[in-house]
PDB file of N, CA and C in Angstrom:
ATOM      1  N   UNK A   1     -81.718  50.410  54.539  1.00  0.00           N
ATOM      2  CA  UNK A   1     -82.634  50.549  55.630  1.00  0.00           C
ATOM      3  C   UNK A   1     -82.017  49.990  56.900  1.00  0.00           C
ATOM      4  N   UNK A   2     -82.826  50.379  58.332  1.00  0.00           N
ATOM      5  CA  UNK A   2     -82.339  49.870  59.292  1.00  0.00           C
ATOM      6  C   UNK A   2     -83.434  49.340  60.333  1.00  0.00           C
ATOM      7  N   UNK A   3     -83.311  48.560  61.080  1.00  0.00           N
ATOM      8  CA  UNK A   3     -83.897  47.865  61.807  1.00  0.00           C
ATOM      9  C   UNK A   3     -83.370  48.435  63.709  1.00  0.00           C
ATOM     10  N   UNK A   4     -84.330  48.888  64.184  1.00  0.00           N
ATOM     11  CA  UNK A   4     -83.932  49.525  65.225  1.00  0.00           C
ATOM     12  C   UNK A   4     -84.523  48.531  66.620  1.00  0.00           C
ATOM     13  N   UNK A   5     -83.358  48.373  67.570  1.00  0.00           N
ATOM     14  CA  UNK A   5     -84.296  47.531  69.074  1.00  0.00           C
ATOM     15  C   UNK A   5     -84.094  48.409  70.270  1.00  0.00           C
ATOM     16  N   UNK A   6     -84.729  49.257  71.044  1.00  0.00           N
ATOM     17  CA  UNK A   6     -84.336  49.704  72.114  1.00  0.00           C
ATOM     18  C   UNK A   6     -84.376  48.454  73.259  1.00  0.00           C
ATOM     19  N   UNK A   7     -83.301  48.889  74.351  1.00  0.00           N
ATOM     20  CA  UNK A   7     -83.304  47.857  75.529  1.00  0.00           C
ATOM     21  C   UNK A   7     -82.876  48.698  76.579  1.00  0.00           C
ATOM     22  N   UNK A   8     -83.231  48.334  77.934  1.00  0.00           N
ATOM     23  CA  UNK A   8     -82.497  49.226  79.503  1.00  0.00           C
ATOM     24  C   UNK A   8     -83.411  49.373  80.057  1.00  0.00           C
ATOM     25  N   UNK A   9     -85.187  49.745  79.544  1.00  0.00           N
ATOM     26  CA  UNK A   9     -85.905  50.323  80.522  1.00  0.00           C
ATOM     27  C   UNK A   9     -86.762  49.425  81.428  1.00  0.00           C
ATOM     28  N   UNK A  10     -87.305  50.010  82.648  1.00  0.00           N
ATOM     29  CA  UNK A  10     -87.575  49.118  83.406  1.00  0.00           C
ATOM     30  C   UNK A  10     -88.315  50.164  84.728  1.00  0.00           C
ATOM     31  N   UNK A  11     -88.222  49.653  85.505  1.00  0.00           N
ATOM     32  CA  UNK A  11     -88.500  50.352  87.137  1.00  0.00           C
ATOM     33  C   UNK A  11     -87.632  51.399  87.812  1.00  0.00           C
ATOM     34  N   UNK A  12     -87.659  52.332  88.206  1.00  0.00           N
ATOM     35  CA  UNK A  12     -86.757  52.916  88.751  1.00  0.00           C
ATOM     36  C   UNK A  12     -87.333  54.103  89.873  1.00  0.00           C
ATOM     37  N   UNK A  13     -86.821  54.156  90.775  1.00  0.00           N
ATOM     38  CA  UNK A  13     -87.126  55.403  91.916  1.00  0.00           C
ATOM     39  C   UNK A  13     -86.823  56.999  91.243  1.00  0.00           C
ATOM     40  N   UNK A  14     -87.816  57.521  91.939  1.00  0.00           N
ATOM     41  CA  UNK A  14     -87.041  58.996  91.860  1.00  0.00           C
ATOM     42  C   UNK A  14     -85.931  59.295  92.114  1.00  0.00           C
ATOM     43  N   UNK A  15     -84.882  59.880  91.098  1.00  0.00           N
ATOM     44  CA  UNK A  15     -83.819  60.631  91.675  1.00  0.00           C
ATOM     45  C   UNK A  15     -82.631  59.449  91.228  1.00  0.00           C
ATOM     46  N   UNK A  16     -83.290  58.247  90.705  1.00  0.00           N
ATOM     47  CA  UNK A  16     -82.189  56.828  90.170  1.00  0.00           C
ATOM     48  C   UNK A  16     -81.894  57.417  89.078  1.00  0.00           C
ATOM     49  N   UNK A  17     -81.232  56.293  88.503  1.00  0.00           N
ATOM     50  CA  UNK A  17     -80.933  56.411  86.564  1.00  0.00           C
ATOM     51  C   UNK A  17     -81.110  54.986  86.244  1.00  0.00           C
ATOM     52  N   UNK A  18     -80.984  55.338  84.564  1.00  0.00           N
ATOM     53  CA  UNK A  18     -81.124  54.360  83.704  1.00  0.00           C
ATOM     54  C   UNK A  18     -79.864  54.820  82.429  1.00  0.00           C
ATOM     55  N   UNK A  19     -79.546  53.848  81.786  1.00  0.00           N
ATOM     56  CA  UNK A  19     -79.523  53.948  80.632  1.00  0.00           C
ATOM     57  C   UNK A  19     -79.876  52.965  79.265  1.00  0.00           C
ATOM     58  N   UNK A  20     -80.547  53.656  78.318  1.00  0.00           N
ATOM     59  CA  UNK A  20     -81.783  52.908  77.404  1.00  0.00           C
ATOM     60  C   UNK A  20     -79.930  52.913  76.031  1.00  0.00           C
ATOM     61  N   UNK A  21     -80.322  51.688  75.651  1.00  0.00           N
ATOM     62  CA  UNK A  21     -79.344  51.213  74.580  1.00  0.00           C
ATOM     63  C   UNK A  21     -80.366  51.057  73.462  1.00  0.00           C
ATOM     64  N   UNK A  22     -80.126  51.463  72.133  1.00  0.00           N
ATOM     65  CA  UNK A  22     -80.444  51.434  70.752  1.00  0.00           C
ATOM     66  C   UNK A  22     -79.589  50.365  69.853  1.00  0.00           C
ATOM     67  N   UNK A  23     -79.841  49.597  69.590  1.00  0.00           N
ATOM     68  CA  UNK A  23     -79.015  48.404  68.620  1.00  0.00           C
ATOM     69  C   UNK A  23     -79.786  48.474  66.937  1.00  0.00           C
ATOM     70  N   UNK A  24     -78.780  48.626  66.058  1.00  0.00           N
ATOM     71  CA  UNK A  24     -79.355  48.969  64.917  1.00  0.00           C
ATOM     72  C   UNK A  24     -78.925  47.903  64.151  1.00  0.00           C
ATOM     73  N   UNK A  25     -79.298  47.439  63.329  1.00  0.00           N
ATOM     74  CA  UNK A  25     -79.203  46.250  61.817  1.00  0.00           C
ATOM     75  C   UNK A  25     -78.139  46.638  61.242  1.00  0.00           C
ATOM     76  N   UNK A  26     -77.772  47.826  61.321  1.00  0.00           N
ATOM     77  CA  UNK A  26     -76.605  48.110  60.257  1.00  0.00           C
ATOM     78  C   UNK A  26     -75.420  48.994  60.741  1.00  0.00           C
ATOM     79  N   UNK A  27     -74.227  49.697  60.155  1.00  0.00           N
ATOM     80  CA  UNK A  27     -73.837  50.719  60.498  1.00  0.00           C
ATOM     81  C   UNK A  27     -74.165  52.041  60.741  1.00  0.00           C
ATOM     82  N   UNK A  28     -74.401  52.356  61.857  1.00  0.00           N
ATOM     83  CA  UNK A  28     -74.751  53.781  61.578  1.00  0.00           C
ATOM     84  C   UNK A  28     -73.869  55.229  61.488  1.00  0.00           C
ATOM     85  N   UNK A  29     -72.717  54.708  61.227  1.00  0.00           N
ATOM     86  CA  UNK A  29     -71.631  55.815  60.538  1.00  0.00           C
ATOM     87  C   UNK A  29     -72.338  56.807  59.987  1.00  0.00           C
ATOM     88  N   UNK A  30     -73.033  56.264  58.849  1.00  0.00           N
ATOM     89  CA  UNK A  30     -73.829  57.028  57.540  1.00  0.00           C
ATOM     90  C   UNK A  30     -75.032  57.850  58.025  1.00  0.00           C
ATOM     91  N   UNK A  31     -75.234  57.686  59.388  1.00  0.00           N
ATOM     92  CA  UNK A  31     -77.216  57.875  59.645  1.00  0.00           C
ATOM     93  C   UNK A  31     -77.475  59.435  59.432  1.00  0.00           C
ATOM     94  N   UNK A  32     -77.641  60.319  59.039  1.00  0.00           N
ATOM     95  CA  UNK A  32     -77.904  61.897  59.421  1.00  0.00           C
ATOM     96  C   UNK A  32     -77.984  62.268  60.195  1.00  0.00           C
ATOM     97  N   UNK A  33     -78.964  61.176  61.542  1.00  0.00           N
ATOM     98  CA  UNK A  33     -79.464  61.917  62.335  1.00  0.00           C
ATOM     99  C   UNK A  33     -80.029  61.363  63.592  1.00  0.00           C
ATOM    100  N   UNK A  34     -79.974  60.615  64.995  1.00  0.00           N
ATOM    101  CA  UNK A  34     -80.423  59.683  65.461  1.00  0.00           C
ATOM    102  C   UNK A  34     -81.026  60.243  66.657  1.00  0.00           C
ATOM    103  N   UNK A  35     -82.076  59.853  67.320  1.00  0.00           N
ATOM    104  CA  UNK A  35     -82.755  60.483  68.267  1.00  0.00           C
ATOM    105  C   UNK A  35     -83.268  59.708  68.965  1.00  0.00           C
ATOM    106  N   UNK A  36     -84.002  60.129  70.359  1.00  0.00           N
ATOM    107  CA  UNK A  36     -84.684  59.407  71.265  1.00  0.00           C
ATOM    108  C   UNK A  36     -86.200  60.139  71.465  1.00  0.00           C
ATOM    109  N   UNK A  37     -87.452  59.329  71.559  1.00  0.00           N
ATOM    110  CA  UNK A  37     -88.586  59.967  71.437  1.00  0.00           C
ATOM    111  C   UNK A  37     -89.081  59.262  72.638  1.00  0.00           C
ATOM    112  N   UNK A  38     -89.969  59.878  73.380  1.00  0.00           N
ATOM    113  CA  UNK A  38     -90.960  59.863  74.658  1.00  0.00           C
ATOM    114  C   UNK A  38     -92.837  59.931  74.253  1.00  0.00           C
ATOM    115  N   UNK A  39     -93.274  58.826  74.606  1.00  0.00           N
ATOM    116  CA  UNK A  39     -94.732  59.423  74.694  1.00  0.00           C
ATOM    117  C   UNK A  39     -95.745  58.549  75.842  1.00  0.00           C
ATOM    118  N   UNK A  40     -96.007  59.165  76.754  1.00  0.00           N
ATOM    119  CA  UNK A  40     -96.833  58.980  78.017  1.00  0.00           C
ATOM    120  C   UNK A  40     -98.082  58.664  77.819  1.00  0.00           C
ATOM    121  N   UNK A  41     -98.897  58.166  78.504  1.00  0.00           N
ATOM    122  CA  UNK A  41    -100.449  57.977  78.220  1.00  0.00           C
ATOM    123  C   UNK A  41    -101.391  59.483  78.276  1.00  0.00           C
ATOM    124  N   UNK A  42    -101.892  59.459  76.934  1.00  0.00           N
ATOM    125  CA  UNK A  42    -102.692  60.525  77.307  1.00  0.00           C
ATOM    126  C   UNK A  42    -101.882  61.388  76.208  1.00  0.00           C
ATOM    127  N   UNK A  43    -100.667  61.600  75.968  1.00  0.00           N
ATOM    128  CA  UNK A  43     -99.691  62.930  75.813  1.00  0.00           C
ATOM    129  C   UNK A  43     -99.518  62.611  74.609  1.00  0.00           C
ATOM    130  N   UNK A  44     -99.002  63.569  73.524  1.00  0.00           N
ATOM    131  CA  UNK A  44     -98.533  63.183  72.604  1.00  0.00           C
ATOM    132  C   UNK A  44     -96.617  63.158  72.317  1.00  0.00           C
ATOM    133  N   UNK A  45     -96.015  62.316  70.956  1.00  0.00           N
ATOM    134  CA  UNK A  45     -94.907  61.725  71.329  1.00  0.00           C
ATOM    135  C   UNK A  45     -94.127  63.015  71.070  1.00  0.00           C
ATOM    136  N   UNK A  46     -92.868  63.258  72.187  1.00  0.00           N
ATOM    137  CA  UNK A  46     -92.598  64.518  72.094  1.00  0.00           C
ATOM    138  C   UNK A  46     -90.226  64.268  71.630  1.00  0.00           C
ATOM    139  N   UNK A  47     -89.748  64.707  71.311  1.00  0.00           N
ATOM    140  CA  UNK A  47     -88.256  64.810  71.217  1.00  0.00           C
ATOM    141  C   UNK A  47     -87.924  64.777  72.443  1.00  0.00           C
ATOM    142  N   UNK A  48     -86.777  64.321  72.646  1.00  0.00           N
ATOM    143  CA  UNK A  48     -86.212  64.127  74.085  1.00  0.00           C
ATOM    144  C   UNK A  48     -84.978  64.816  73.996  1.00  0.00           C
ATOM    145  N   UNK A  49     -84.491  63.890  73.079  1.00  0.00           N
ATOM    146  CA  UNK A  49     -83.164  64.229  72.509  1.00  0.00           C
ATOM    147  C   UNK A  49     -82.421  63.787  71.149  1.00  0.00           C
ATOM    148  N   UNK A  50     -81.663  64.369  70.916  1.00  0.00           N
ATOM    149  CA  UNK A  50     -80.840  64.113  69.172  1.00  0.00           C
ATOM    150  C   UNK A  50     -79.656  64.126  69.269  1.00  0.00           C
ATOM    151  N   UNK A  51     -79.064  63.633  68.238  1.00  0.00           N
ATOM    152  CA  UNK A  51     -77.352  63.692  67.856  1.00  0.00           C
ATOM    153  C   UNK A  51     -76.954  63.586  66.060  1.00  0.00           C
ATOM    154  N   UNK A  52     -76.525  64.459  65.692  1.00  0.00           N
ATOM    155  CA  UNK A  52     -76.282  64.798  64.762  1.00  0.00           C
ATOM    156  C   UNK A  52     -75.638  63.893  64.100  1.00  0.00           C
ATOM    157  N   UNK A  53     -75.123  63.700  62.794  1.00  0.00           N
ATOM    158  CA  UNK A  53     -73.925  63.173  62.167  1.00  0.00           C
ATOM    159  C   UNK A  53     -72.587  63.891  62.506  1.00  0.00           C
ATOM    160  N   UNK A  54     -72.661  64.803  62.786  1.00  0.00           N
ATOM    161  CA  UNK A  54     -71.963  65.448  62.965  1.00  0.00           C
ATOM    162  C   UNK A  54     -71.503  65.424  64.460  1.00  0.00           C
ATOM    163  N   UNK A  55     -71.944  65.278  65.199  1.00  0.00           N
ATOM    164  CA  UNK A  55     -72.187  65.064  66.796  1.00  0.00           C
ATOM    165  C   UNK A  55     -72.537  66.290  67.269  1.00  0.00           C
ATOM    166  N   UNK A  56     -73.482  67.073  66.997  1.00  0.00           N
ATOM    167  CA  UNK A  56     -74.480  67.772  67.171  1.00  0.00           C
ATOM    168  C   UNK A  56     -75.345  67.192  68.438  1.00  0.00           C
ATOM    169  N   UNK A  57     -75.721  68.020  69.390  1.00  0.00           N
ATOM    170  CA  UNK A  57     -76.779  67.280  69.987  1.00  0.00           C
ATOM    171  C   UNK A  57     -77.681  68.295  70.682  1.00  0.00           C
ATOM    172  N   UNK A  58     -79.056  68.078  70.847  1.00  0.00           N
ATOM    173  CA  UNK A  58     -79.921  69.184  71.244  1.00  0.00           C
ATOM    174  C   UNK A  58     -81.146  68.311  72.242  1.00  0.00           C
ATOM    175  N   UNK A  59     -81.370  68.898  73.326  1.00  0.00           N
ATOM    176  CA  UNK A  59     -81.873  68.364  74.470  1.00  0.00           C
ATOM    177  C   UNK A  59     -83.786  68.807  74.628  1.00  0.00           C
ATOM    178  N   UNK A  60     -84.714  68.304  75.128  1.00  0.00           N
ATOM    179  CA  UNK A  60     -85.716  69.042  75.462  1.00  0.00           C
ATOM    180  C   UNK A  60     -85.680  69.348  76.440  1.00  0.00           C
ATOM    181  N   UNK A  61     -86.106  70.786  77.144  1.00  0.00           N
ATOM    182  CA  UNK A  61     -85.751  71.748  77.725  1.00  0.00           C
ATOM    183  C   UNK A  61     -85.518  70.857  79.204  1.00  0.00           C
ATOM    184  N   UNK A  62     -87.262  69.687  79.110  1.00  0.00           N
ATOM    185  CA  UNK A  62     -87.647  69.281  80.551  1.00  0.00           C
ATOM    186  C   UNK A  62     -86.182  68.632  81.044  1.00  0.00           C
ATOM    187  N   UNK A  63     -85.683  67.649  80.106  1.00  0.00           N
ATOM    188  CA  UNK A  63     -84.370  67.093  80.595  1.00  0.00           C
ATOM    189  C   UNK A  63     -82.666  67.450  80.544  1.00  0.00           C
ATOM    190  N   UNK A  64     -82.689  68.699  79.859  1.00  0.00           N
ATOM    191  CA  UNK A  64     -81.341  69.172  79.811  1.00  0.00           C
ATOM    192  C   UNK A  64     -80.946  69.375  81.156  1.00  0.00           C
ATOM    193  N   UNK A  65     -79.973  68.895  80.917  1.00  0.00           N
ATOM    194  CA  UNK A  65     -79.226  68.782  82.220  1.00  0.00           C
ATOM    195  C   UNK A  65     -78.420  67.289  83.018  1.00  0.00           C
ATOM    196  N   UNK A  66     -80.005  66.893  82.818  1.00  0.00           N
ATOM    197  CA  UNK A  66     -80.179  65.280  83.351  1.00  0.00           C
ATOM    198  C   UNK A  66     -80.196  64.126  82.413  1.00  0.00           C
ATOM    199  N   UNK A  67     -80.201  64.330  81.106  1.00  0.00           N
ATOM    200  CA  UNK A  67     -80.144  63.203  80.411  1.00  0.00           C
ATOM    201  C   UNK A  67     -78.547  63.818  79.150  1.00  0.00           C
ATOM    202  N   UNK A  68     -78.558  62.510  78.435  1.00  0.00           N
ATOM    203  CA  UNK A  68     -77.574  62.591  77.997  1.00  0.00           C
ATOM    204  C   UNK A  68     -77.240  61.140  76.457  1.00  0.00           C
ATOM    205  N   UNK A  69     -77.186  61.825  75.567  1.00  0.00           N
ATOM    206  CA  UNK A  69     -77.131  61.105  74.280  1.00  0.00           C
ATOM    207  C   UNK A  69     -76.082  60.728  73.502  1.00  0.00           C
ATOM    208  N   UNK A  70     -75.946  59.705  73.357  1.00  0.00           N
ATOM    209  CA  UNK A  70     -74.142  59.321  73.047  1.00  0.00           C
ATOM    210  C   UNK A  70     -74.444  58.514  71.631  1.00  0.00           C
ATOM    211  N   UNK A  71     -73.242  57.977  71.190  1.00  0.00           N
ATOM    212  CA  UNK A  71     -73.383  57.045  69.922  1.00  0.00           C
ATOM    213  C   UNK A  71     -72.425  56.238  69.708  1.00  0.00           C
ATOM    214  N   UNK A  72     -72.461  55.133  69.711  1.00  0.00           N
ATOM    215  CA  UNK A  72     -70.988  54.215  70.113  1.00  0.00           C
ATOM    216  C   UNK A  72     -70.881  53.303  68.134  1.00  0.00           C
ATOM    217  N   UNK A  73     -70.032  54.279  67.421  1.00  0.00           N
ATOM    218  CA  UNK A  73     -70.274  53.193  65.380  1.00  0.00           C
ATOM    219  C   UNK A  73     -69.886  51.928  65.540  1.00  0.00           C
ATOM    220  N   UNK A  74     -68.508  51.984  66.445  1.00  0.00           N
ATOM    221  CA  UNK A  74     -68.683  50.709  66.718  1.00  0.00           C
ATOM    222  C   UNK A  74     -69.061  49.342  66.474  1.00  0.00           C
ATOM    223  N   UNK A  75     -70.357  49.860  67.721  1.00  0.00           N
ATOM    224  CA  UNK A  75     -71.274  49.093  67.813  1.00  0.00           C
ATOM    225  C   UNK A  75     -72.715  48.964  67.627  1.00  0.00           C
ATOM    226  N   UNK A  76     -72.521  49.865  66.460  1.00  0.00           N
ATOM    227  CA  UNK A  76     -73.767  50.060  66.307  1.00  0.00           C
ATOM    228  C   UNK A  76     -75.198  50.456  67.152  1.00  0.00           C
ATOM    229  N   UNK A  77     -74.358  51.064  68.042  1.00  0.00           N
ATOM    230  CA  UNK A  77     -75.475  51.962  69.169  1.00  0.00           C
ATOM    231  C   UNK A  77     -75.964  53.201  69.594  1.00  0.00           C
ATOM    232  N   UNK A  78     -77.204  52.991  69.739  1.00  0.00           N
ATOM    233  CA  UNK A  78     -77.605  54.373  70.738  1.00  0.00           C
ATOM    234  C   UNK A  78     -77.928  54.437  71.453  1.00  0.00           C
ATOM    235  N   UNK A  79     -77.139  55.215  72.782  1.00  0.00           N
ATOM    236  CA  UNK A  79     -77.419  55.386  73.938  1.00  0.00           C
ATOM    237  C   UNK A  79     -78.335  56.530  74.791  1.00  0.00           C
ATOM    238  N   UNK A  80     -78.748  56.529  75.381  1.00  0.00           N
ATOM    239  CA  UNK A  80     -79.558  57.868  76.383  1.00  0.00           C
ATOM    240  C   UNK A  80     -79.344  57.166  77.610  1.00  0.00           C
ATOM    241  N   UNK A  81     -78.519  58.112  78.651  1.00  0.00           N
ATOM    242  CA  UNK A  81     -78.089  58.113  80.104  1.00  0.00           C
ATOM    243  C   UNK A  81     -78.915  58.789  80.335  1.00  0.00           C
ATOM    244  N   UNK A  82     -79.732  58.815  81.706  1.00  0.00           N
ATOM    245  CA  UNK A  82     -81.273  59.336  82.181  1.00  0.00           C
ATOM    246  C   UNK A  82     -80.567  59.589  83.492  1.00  0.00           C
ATOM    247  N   UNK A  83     -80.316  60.818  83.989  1.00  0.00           N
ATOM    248  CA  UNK A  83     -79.803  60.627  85.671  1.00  0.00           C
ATOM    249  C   UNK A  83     -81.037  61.989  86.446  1.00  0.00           C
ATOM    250  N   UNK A  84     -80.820  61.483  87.663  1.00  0.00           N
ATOM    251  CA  UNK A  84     -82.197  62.133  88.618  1.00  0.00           C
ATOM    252  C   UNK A  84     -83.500  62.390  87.904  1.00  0.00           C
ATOM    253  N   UNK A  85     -83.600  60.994  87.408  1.00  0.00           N
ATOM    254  CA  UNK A  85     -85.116  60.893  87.043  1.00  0.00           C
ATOM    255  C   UNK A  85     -86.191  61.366  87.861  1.00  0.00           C
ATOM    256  N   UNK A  86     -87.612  61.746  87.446  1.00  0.00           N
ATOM    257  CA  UNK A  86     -88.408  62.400  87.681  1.00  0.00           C
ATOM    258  C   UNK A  86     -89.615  61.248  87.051  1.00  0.00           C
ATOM    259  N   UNK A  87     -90.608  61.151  88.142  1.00  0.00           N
ATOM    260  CA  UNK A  87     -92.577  60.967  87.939  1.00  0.00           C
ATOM    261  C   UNK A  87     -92.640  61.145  86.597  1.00  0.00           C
ATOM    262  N   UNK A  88     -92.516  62.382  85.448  1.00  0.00           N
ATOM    263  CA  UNK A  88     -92.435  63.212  84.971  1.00  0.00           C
ATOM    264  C   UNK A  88     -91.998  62.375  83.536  1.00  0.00           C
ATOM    265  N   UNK A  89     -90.715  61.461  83.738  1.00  0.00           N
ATOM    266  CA  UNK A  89     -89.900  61.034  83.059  1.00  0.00           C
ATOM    267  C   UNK A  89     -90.531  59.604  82.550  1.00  0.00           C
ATOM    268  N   UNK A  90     -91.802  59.460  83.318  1.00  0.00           N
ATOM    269  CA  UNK A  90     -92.550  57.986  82.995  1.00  0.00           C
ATOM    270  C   UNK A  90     -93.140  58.086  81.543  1.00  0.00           C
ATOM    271  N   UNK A  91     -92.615  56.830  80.419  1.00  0.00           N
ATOM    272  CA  UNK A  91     -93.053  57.001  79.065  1.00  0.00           C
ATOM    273  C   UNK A  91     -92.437  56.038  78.359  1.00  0.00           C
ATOM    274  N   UNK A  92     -93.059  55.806  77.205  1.00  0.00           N
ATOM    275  CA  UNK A  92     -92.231  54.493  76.472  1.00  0.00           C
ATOM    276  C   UNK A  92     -91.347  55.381  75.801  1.00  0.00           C
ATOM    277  N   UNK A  93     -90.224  54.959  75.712  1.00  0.00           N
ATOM    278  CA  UNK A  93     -88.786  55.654  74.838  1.00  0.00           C
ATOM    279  C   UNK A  93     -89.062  54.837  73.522  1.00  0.00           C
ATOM    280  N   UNK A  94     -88.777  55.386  72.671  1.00  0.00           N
ATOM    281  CA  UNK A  94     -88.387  55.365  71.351  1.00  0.00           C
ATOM    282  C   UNK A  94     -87.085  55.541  70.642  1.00  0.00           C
ATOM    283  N   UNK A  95     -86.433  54.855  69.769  1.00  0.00           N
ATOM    284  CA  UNK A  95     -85.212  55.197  69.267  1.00  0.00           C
ATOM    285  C   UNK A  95     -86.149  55.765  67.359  1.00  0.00           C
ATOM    286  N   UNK A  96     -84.790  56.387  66.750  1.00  0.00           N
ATOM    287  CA  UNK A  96     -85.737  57.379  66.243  1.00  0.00           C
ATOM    288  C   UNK A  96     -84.067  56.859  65.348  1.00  0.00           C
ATOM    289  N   UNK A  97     -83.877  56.608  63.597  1.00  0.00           N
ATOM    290  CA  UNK A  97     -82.940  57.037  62.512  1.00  0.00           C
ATOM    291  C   UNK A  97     -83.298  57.775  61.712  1.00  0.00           C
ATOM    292  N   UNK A  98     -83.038  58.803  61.183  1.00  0.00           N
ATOM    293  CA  UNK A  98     -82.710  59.192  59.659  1.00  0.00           C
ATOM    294  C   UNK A  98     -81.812  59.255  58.756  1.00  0.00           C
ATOM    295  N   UNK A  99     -82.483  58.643  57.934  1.00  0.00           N
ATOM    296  CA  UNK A  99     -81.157  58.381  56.944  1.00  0.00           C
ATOM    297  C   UNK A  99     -82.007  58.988  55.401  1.00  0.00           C
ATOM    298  N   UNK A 100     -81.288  60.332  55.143  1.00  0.00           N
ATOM    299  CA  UNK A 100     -81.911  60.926  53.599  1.00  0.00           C
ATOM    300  C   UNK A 100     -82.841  61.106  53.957  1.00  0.00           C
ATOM    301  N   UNK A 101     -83.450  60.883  53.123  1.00  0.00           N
ATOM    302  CA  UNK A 101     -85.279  61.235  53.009  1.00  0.00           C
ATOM    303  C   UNK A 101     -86.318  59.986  54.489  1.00  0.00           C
ATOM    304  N   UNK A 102     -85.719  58.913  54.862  1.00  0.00           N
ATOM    305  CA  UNK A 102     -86.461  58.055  55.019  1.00  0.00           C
ATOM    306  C   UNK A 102     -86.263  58.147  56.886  1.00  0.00           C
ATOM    307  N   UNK A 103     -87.091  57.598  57.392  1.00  0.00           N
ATOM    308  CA  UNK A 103     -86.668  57.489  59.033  1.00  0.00           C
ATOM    309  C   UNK A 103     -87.168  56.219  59.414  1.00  0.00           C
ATOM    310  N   UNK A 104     -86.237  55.840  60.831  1.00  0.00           N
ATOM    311  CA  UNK A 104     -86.723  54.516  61.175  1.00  0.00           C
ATOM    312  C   UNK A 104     -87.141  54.112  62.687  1.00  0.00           C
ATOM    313  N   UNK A 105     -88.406  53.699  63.241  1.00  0.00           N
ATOM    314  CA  UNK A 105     -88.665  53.407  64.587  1.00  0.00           C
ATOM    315  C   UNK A 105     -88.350  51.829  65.059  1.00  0.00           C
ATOM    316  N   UNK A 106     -88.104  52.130  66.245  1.00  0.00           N
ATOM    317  CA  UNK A 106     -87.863  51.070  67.212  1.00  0.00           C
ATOM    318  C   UNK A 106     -88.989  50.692  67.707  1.00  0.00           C
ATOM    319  N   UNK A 107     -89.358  49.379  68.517  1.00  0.00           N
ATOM    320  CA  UNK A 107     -91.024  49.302  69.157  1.00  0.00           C
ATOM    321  C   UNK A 107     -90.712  50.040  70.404  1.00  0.00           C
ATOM    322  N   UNK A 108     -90.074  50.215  71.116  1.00  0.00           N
ATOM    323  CA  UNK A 108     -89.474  51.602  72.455  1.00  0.00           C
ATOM    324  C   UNK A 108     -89.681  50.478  73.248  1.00  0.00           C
ATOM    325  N   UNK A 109     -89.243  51.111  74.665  1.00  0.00           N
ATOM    326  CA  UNK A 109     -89.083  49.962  76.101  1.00  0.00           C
ATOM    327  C   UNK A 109     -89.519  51.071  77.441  1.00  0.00           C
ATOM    328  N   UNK A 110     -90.214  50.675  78.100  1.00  0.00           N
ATOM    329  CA  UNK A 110     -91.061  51.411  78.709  1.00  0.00           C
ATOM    330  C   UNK A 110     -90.346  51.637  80.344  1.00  0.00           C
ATOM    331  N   UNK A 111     -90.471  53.190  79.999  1.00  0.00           N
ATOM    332  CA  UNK A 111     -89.382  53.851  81.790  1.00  0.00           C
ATOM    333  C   UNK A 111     -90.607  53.769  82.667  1.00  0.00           C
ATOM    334  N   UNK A 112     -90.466  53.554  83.972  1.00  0.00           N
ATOM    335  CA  UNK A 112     -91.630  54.173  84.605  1.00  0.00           C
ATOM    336  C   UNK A 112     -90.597  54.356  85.997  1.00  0.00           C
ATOM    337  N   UNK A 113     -90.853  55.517  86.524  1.00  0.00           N
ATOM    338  CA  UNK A 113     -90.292  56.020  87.748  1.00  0.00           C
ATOM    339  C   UNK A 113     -91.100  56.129  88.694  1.00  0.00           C
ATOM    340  N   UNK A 114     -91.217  55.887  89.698  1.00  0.00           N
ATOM    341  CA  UNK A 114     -91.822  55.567  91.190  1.00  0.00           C
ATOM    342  C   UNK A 114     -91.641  56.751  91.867  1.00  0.00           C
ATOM    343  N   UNK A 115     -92.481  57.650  93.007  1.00  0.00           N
ATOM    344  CA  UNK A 115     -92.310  58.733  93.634  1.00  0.00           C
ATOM    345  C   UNK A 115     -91.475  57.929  94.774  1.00  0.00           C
TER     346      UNK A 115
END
């Protein structure tokens, strides 16, 4: 099993960036599958973005372009680079593992962007 902490988010203007770091308990060499999840007040929690084991990666439509999902084994991290953020983009992030059958959440760290 793994133990997931997101960290990075905070305040930011329209049109700034961020980037949100994922720190995991273990190696994630092995993971299947690692992702970043969004959910706003009101909205329900939606995919942002993914990265494969393979280094696969697949975007939601709103942020392709502008965001960006990396994976450092390393160090046991996951990253999401957020550039020309958007109103739009305000939401607690989530880090997201799968490993086999089982998946694992982070408590998320909350973006909020300013007009």
């Amino acid at each position: 099993q793994v133990q997931l902490v997101e960290s990075g988010g905070g305040l930011v203007q329209a049109g700034g960036s961020l980037r949100l770091s994922c720190a995991a308990s273990r190696s994630i060499f092995s993971v299947n599958a690692m992702g970043w999840y969004r959910q706003a007040p009101g909205k329900q929690r939606e995919l942002v973005a993914r990265i494969t084991g393979g280094g696969s990666t697949n975007y939601a439509d709103s942020v392709k372009g502008r965001f960006t999902i990396s994976r450092d084994n390393a160090k046991n991290t996951l990253y999401l680079q957020m550039n020309s953020l958007k109103p739009e983009d305000t939401a607690v992030y989530y880090c997201n593992a799968q490993i086999i059958h089982l998946e694992y959440w982070g408590q998320g760290t909350q973006v909020t962007v300013s007009s």
